[in-house]
Protein backbone atom coordinates (compact mmCIF):
# COMPACT_ATOMS: atom_id res chain seq x y z
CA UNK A 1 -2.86 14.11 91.82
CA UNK A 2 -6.20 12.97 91.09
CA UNK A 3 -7.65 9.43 91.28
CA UNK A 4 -8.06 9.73 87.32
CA UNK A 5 -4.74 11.04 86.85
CA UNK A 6 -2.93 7.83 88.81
CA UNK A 7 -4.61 5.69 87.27
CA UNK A 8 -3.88 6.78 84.14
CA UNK A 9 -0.43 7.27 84.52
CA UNK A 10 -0.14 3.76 86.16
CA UNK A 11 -2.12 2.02 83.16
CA UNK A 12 0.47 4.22 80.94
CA UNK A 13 3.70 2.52 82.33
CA UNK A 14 2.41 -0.50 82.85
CA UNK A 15 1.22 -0.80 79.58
CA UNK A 16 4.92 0.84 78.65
CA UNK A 17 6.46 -2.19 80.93
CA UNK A 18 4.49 -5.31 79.42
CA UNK A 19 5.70 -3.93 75.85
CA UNK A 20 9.63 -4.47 77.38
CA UNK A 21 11.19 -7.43 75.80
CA UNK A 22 13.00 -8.66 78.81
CA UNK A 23 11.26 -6.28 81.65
CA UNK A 24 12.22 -8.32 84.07
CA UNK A 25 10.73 -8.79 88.05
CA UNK A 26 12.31 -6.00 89.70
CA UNK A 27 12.68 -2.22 88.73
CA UNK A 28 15.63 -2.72 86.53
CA UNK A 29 14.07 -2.16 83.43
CA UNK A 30 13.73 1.35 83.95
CA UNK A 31 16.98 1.97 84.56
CA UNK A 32 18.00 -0.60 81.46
CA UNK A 33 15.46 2.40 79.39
CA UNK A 34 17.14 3.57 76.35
CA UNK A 35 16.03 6.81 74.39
CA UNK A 36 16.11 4.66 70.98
CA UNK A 37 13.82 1.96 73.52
CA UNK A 38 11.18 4.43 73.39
CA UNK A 39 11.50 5.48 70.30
CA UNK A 40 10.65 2.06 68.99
CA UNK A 41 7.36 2.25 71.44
CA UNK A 42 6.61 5.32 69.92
CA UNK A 43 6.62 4.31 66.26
CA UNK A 44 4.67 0.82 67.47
CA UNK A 45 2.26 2.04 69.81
CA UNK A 46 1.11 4.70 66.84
CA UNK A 47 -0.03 2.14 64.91
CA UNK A 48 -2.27 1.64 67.81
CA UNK A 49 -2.91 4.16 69.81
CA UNK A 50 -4.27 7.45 68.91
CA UNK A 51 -2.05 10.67 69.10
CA UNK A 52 -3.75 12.07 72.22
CA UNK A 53 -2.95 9.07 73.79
CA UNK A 54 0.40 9.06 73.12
CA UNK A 55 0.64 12.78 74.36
CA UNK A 56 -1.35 11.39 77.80
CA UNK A 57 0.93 8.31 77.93
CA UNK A 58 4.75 10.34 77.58
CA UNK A 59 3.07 12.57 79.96
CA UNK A 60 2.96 9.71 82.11
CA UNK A 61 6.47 8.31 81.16
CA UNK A 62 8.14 12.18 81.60
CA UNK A 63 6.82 12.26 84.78
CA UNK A 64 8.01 9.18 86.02
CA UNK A 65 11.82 9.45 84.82
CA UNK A 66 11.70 12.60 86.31
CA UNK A 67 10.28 11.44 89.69
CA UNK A 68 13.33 8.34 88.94
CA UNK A 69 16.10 10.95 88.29
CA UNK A 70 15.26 13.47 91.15
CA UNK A 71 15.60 10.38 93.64
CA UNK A 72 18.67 9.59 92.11
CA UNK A 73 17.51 6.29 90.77
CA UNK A 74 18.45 6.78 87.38
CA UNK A 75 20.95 8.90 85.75
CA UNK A 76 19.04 10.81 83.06
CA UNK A 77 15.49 11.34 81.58
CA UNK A 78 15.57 8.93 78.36
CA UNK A 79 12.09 10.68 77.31
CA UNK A 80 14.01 14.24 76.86
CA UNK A 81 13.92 15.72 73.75
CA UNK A 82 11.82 13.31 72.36
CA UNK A 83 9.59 14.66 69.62
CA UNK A 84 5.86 13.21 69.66
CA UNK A 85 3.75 13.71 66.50
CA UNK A 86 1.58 16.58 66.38
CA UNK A 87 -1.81 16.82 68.10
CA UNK A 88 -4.96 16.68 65.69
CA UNK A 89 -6.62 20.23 65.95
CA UNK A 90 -10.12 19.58 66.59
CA UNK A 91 -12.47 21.87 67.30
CA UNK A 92 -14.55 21.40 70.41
CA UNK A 93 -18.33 20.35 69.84
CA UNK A 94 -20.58 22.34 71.62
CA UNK A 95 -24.66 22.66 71.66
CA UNK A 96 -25.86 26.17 70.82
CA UNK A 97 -27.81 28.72 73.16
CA UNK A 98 -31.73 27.40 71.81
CA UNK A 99 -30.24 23.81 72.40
CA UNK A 100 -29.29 24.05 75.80
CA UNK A 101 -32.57 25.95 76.56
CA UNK A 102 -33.97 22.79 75.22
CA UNK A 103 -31.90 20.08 77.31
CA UNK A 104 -32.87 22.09 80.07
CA UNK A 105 -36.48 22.35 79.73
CA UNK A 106 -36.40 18.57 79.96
CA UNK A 107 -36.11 17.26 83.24
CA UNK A 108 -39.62 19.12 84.13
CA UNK A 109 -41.16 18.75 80.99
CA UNK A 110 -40.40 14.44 81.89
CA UNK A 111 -42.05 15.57 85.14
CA UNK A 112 -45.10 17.13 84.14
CA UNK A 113 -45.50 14.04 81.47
CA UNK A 114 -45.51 11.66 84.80
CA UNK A 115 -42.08 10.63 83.74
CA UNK A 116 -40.44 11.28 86.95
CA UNK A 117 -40.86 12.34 90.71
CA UNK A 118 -40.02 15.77 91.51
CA UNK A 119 -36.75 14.95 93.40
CA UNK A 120 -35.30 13.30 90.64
CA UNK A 121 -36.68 16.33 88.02
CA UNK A 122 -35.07 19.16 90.35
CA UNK A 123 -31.62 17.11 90.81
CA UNK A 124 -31.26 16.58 87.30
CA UNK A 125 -32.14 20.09 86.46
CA UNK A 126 -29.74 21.81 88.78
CA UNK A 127 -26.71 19.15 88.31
CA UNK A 128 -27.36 20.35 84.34
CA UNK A 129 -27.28 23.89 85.37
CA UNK A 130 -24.30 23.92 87.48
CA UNK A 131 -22.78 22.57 84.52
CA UNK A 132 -23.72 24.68 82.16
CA UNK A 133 -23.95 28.01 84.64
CA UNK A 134 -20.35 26.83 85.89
CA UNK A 135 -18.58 25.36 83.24
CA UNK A 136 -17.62 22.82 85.68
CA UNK A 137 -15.76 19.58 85.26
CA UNK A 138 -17.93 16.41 85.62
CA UNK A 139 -15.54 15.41 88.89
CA UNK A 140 -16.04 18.75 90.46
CA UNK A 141 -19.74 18.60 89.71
CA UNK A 142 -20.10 15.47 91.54
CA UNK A 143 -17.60 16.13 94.32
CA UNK A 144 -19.66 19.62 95.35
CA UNK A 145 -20.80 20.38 98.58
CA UNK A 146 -23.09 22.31 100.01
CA UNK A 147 -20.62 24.49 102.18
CA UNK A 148 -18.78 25.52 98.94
CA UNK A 149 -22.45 26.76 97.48
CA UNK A 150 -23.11 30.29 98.06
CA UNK A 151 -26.74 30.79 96.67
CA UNK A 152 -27.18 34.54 97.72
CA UNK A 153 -24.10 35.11 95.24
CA UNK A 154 -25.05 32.68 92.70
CA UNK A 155 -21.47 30.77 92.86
CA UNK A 156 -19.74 27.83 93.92
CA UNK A 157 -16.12 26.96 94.86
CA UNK A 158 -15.02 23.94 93.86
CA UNK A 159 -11.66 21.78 93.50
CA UNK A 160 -10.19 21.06 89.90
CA UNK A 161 -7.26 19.86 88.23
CA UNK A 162 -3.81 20.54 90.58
CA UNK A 163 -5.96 21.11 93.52
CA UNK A 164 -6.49 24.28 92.56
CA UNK A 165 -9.66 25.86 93.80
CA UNK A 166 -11.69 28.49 91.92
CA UNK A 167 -14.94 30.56 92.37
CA UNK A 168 -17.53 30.18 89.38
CA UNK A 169 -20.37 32.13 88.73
CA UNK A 170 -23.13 30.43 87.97
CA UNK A 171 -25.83 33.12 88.04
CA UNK A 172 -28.72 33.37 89.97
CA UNK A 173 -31.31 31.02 87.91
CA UNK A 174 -29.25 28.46 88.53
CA UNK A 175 -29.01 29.28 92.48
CA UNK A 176 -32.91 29.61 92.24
CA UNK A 177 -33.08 26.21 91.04
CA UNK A 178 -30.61 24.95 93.44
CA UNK A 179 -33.07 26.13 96.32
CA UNK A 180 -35.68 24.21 95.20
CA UNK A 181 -33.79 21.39 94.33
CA UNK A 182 -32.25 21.25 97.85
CA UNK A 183 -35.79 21.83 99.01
CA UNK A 184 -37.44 18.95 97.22
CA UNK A 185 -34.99 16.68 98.44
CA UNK A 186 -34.51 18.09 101.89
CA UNK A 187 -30.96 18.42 101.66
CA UNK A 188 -28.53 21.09 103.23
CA UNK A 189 -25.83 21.39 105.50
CA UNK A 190 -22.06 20.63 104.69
CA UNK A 191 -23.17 17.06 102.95
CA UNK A 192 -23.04 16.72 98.46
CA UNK A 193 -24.89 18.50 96.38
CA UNK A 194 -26.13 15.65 94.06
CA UNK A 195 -27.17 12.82 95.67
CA UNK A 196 -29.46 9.51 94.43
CA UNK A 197 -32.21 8.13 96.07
CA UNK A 198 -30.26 6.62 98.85
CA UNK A 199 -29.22 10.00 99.60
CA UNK A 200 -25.48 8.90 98.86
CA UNK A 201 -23.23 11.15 96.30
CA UNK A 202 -24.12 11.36 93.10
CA UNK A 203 -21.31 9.44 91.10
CA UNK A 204 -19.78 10.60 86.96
CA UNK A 205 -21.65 7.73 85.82
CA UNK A 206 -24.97 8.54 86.68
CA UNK A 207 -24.50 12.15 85.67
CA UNK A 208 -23.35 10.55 82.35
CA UNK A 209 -26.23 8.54 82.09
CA UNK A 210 -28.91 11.14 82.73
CA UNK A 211 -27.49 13.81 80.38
CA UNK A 212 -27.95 10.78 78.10
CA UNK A 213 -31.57 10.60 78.95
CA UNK A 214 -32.36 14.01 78.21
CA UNK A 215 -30.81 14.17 75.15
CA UNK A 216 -32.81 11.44 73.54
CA UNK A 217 -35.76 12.76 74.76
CA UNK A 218 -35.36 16.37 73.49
CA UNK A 219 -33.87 14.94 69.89
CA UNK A 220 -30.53 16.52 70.42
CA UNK A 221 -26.91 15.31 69.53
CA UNK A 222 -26.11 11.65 71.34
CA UNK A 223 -22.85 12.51 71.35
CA UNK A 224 -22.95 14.90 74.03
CA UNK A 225 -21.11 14.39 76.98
CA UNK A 226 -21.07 16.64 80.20
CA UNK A 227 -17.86 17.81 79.15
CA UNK A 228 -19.43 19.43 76.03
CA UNK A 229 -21.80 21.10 78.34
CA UNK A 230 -18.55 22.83 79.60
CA UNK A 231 -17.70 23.41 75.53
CA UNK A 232 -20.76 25.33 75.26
CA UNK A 233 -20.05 27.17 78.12
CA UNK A 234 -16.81 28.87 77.38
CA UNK A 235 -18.34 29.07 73.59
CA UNK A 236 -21.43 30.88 74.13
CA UNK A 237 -19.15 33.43 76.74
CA UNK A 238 -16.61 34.17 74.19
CA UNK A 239 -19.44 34.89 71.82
CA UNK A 240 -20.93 37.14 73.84
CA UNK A 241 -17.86 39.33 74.46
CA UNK A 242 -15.99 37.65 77.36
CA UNK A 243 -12.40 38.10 77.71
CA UNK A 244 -10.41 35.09 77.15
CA UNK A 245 -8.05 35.28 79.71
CA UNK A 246 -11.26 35.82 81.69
CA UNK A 247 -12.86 32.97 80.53
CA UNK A 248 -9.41 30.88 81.09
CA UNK A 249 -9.62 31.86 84.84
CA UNK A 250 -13.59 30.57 84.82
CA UNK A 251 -12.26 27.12 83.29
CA UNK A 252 -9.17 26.66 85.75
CA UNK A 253 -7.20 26.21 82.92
CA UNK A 254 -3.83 26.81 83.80
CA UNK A 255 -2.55 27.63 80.20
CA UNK A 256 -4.29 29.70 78.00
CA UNK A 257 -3.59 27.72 75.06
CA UNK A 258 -6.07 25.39 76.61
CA UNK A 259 -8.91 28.17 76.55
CA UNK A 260 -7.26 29.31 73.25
CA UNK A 261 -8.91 26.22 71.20
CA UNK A 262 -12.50 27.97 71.47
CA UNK A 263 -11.57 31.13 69.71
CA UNK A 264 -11.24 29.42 66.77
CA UNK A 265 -14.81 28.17 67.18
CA UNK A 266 -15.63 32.04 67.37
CA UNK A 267 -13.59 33.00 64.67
CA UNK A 268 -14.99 30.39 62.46
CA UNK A 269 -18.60 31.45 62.82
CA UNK A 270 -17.76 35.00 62.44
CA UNK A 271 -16.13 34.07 58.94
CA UNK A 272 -19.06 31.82 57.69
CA UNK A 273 -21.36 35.13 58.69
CA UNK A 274 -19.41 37.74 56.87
CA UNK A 275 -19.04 35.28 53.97
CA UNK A 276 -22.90 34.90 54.18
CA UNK A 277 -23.94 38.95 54.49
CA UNK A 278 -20.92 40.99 52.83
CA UNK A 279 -21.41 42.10 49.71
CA UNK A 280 -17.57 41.59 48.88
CA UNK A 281 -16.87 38.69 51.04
CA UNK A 282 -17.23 36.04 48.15
């Protein structure tokens, strides 16, 4: 699994563990671990905790008891058939097509204003394109290299959730500004993509942290994270026609529920334009 995913998980049981009346020293208060036990840390960490959390943190739990009962440790999986309260249905907030033409534009519109030096205008440029062009993950953004970049194609393999590795299109603007970006900084070979000044990787941080930059200075939505970015990308495909299972293979998700959630985004902006221009819609 992923360095996010263990320490997740860990933080999960551990947090699970400390709420134990009498957890003990050893590992006996697992086996001690009584369906009506978690139950109670159910009902108590709700008050608490939101309900995607709790989701994350019985994925954690599941996953453990079943790691404890295939090695014989304990005798059955307390967390089966537990029922967890629903999840929220949110839908995912995305910028539209003129916005991210307009985040962007920024990085060399910063440059030409003497804001920045071109190195750090072409980096930030492509690292929003791949993005965007990609619908990549943040992690497999930052963990790119250049041997998995195949600019006559205009795609780039990269690494996601499962270790499962996937080919995404990112179209040839983007590969035109990944020339120049590697060309500005003087980069190539089999070493990251995205690197700072030092020339060392690029961490989620910084990437965080520019994207936050170039929002404020093109007057669009704080709240946008690089994961949004990805939002926008499945959006604005489904909108233009894209298959969904298509577009589930683009995100790596491995259910299509997952990819599912942005049809209703569709489906809602359809509605709110046939309510606007039929003449029998209202």
């Amino acid at each position: 699994m992923s360095p996010c995913t263990v320490r997740n998980y860990s933080g999960a049981l551990n947090r699970l563990r400390g709420w134990l009346p009498s957890s003990g020293s050893g590992n006996e208060c697992w086996i001690r671990l009584e369906t009506r036990d978690l139950r109670n840390y159910l009902v108590e960490s709700g008050k608490t905790l939101s309900r995607t959390t709790l989701h994350n943190h019985f994925s954690a739990i599941r996953s453990f008891f079943g790691f404890l009962v295939e090695n014989g440790r304990v005798a059955a999986d307390p967390s089966s058939g537990m029922v967890l309260p629903k999840m929220p249905r949110m839908l995912p907030v995305y910028l539209s097509k003129e916005q991210m033409v307009q985040l962007l534009e920024a990085p060399m519109k910063r440059l030409e204003s003497g804001g920045s030096d071109a190195f750090e205008a072409w980096r930030d440029r492509a690292a929003m394109e791949v993005l965007y062009g990609g619908g990549l993950r943040v992690s497999e953004l930052v963990g790119l290299d250049w041997d998995r970049v195949d600019l006559s194609q205009g795609s780039v393999r990269v690494l996601g959730k499962g270790s499962r590795e996937r080919v995404c299109p990112v179209g040839h603007v983007c590969a035109d500004v990944l020339r120049q970006y590697r060309h500005v900084a003087g980069l190539g070979g089999c070493g990251p993509v995205f690197v700072n000044a030092r020339g060392k990787r690029l961490g989620v941080r910084s990437v965080q942290e520019r994207l936050k930059l170039y929002l404020r200075l093109s007057g669009l939505p704080a709240d946008i994270t690089p994961h949004k970015l990805r939002h926008s990308y499945a959006t604005h495909l489904l909108d233009g026609g894209a298959d969904i299972r298509v577009v589930q293979e683009l995100l790596g998700h491995a259910n299509l529920a997952t990819t599912q959630i942005y049809t209703h985004v569709t489906m809602d902006r359809l509605r709110k334009a046939h309510l606007q221009a039929h003449p029998r819609a209202r």
